[in-house]
N, C-alpha and C. Protein backbone atom coordinates (compact mmCIF):
# COMPACT_ATOMS: atom_id res chain seq x y z
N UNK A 1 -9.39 7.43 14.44
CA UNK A 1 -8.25 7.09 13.61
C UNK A 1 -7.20 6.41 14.48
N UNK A 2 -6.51 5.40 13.69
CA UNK A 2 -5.84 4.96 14.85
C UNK A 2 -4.52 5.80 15.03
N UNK A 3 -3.75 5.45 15.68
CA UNK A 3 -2.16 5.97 16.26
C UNK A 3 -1.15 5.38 15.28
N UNK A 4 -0.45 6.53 14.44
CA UNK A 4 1.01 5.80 13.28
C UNK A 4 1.87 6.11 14.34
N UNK A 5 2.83 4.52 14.42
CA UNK A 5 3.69 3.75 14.97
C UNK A 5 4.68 4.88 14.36
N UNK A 6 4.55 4.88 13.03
CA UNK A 6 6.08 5.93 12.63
C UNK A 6 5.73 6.87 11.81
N UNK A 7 5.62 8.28 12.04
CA UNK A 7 5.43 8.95 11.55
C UNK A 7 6.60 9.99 10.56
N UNK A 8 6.01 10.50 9.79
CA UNK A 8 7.50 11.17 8.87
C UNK A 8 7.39 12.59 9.79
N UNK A 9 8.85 12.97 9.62
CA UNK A 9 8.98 13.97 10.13
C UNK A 9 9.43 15.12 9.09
N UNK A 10 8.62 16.50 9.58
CA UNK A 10 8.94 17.86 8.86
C UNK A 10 9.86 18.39 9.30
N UNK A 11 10.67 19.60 8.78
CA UNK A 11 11.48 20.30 9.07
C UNK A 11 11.30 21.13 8.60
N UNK A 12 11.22 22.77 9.67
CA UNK A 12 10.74 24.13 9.26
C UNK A 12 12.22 25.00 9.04
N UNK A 13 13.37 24.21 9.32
CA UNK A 13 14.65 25.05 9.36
C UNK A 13 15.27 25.23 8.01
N UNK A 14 14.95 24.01 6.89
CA UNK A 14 16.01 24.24 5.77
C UNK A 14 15.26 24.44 4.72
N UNK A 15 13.98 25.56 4.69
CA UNK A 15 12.88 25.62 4.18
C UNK A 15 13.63 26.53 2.55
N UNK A 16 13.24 25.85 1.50
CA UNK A 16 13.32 26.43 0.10
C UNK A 16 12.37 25.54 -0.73
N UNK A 17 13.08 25.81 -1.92
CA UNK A 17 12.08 25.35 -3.25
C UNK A 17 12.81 24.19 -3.32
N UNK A 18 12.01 22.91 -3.74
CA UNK A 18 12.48 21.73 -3.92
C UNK A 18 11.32 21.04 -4.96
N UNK A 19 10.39 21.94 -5.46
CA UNK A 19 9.77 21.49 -6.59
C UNK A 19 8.26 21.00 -6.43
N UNK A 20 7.52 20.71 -6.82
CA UNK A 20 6.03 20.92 -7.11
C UNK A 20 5.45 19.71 -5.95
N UNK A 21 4.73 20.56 -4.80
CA UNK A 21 4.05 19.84 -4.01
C UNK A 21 3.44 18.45 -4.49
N UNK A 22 2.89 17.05 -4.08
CA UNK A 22 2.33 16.06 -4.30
C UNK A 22 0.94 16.60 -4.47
N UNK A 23 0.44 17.31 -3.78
CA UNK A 23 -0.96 17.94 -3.62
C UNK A 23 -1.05 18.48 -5.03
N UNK A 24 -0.15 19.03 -5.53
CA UNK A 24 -0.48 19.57 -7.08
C UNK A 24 -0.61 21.17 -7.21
N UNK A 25 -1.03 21.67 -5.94
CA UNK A 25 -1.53 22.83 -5.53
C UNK A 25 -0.28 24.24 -5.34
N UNK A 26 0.73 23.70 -4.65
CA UNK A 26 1.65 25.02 -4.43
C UNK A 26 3.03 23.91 -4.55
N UNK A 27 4.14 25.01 -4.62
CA UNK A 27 5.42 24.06 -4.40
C UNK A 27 6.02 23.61 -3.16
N UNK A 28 6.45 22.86 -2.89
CA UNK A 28 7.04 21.87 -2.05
C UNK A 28 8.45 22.90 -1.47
N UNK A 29 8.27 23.22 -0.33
CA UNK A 29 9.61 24.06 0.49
C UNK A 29 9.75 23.32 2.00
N UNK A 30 9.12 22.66 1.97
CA UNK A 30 9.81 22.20 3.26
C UNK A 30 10.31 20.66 3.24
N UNK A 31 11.60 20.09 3.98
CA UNK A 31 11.80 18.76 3.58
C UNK A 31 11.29 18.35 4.51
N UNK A 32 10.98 16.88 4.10
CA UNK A 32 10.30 15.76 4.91
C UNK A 32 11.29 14.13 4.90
N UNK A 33 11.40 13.89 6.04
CA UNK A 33 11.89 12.22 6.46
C UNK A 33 10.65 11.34 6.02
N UNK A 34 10.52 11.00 5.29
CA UNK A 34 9.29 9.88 5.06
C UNK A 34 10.28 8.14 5.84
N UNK A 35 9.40 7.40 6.79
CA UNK A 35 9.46 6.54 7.33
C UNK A 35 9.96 5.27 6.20
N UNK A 36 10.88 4.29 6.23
CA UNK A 36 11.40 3.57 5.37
C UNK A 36 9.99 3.03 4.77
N UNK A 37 9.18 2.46 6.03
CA UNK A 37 8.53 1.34 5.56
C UNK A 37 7.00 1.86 4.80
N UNK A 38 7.26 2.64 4.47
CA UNK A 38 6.06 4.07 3.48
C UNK A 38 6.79 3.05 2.23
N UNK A 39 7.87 3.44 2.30
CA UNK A 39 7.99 3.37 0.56
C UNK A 39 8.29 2.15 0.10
N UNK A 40 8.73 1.09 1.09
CA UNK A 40 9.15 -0.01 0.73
C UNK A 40 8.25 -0.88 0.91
N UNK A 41 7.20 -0.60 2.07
CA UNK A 41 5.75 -1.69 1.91
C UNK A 41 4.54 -0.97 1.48
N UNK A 42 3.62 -0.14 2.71
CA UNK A 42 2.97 0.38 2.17
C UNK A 42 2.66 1.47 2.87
N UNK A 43 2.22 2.70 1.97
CA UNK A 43 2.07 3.62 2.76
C UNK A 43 0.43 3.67 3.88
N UNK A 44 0.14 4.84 4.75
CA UNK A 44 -1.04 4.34 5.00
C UNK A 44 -1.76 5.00 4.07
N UNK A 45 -3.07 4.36 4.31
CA UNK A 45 -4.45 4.65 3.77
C UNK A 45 -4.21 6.53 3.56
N UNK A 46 -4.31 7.49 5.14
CA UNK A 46 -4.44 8.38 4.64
C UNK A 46 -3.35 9.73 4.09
N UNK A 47 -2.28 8.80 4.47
CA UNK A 47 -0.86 9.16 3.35
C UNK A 47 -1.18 9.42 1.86
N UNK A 48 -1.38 7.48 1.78
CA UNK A 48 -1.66 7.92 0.26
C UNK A 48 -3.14 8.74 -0.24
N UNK A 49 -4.21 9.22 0.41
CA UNK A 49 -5.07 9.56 -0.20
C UNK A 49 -4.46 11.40 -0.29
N UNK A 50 -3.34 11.54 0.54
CA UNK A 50 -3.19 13.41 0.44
C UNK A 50 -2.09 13.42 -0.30
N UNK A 51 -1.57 12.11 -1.00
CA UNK A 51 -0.68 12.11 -1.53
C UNK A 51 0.76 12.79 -1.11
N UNK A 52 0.61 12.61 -0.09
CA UNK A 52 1.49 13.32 0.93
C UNK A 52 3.20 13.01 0.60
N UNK A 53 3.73 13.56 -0.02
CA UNK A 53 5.46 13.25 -0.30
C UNK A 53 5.75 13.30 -1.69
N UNK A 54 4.80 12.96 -2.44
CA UNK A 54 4.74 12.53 -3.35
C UNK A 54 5.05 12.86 -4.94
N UNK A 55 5.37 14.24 -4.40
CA UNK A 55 5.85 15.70 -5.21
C UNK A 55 7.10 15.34 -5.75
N UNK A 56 7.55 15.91 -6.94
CA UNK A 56 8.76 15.52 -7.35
C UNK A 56 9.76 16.39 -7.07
N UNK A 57 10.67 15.82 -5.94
CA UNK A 57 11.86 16.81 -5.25
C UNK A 57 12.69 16.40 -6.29
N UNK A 58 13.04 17.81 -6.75
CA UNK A 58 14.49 17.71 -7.61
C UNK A 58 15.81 17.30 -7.01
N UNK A 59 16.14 17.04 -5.48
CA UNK A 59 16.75 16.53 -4.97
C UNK A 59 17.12 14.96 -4.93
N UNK A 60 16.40 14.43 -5.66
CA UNK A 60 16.34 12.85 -5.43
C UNK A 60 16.58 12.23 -7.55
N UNK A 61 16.35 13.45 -8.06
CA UNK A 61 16.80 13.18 -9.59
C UNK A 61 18.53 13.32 -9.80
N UNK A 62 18.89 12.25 -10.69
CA UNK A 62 20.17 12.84 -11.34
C UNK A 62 19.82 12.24 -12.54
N UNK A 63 19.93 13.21 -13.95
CA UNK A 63 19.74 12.75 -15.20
C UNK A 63 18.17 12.28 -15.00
N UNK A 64 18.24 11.26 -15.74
CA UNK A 64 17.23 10.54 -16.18
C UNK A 64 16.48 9.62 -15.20
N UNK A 65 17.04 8.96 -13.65
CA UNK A 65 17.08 8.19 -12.60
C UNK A 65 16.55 8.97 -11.41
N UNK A 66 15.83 8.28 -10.91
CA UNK A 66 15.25 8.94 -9.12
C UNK A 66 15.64 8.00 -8.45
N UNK A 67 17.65 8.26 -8.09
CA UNK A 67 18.21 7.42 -7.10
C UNK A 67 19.57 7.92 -6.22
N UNK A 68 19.33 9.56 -5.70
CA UNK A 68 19.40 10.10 -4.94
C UNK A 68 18.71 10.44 -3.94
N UNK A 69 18.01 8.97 -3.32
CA UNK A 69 16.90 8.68 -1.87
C UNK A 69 18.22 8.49 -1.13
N UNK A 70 18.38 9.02 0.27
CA UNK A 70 19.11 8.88 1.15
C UNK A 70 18.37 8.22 2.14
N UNK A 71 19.28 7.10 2.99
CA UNK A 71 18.56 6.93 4.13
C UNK A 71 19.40 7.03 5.14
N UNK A 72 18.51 7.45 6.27
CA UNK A 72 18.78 7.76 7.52
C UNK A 72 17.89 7.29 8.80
N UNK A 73 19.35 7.13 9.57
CA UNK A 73 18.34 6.02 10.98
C UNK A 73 18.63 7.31 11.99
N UNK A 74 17.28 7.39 13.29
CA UNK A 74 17.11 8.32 14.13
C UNK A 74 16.09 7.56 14.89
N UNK A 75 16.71 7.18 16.10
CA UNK A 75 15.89 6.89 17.33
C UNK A 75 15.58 5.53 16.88
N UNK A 76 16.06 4.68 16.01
CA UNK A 76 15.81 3.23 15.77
C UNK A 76 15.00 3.18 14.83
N UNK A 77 14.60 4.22 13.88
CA UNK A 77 13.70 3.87 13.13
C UNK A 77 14.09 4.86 11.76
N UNK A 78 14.23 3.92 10.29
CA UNK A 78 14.99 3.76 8.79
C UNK A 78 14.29 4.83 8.36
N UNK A 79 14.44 6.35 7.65
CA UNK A 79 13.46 7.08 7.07
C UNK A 79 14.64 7.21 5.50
N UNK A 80 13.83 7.73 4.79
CA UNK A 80 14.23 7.93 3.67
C UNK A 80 14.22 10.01 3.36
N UNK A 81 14.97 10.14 2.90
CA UNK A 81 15.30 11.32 2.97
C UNK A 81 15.23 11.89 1.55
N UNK A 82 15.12 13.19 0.80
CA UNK A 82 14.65 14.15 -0.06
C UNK A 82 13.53 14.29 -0.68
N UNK A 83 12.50 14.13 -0.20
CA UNK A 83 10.95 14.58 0.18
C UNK A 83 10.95 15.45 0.56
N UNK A 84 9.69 15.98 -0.18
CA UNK A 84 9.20 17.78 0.63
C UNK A 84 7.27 17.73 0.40
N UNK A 85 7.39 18.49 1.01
CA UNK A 85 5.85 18.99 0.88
C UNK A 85 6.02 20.94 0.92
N UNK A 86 4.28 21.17 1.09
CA UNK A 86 3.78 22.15 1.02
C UNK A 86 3.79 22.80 2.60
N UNK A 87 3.51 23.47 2.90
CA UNK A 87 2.95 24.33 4.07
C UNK A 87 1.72 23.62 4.59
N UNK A 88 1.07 23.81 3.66
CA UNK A 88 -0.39 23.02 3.53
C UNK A 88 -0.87 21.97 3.96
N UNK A 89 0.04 20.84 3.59
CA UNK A 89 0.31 19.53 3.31
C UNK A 89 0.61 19.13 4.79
N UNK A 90 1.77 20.21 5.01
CA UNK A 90 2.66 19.54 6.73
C UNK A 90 1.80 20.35 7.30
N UNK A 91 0.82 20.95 7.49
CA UNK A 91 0.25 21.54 8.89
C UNK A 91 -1.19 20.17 8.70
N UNK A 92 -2.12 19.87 7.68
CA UNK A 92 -2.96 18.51 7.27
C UNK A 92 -2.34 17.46 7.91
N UNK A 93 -0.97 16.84 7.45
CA UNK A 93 -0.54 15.76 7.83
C UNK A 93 -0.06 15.89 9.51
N UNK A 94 0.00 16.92 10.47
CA UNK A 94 0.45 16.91 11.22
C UNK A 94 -0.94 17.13 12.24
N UNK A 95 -2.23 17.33 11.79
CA UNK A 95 -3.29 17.57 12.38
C UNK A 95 -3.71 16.18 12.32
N UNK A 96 -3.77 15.60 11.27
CA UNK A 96 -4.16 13.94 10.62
C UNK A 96 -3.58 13.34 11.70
N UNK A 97 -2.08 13.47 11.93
CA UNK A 97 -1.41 12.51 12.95
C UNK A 97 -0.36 11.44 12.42
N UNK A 98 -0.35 11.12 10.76
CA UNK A 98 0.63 10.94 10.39
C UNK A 98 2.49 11.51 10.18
N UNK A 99 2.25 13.11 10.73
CA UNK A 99 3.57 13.09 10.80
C UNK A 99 3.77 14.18 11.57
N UNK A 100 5.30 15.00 12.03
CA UNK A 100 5.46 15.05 13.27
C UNK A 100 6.10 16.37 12.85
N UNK A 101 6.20 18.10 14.07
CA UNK A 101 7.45 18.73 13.42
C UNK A 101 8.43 17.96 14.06
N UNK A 102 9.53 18.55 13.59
CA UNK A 102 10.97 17.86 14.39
C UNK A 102 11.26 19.27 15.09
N UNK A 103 11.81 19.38 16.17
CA UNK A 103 12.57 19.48 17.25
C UNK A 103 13.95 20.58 16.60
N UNK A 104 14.44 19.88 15.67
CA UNK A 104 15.74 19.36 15.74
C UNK A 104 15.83 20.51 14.39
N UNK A 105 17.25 20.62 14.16
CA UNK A 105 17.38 21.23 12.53
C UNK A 105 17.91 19.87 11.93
N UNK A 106 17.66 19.93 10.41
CA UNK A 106 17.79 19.05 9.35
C UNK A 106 18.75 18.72 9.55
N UNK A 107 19.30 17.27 9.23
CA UNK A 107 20.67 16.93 9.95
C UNK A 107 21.59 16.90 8.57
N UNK A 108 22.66 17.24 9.26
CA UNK A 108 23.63 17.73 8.34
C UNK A 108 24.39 16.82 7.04
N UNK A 109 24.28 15.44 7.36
CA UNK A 109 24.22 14.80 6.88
C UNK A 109 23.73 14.71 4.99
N UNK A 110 22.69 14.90 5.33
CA UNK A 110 21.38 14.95 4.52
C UNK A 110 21.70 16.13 3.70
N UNK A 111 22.21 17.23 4.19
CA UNK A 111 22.25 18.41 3.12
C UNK A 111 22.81 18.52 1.86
């Protein structure tokens, strides 16, 4: 498999309910940085086959509109912010090699 240039990053610190995993399977508690260029060109191949993000975070709805996407720059590179996944999902995607834990706690920003 090859090496992702930019991977999304998890966060195990601001862990709650944020609504029904992409996987379909359990709900979505952990947030995820998905990489700008996921959503604005294309995601990869095995992103989109785990459907990885893809869950509907109630964080990113107001009313009727999904246009509470935040973005945020870190280390030079555009991610988009209120995405979550599963447990499941981020230990897969982080074995896969598409995405990363973070280090760091969720930046405050974002909350």
């Amino acid at each position: 498999m090859s090496e992702y240039i930019c991977k999304a990053i998890i966060y195990r610190d601001f862990e709650d309910v944020y609504g029904p995993c992409g996987c379909g399977m359990d709900l979505a508690t952990l947030p995820v940085l998905l990489p700008r260029d996921w959503v604005i060109l294309e995601r990869p191949a095995a992103v989109e086959d785990d459907e990885f993000g893809k869950g509907f975070d109630f964080r990113r709805t107001s009313g009727f509109t999904f246009n509470n996407i935040f973005e945020y720059e870190m280390e030079g590179v555009e991610y988009l912010a209120n995405f979550s996944c599963c447990v499941e999902c981020a230990e897969r995607a982080v074995a896969t090699g598409y995405a990363a834990w973070s280090k760091k706690s969720y930046p405050m920003a974002l909350r």
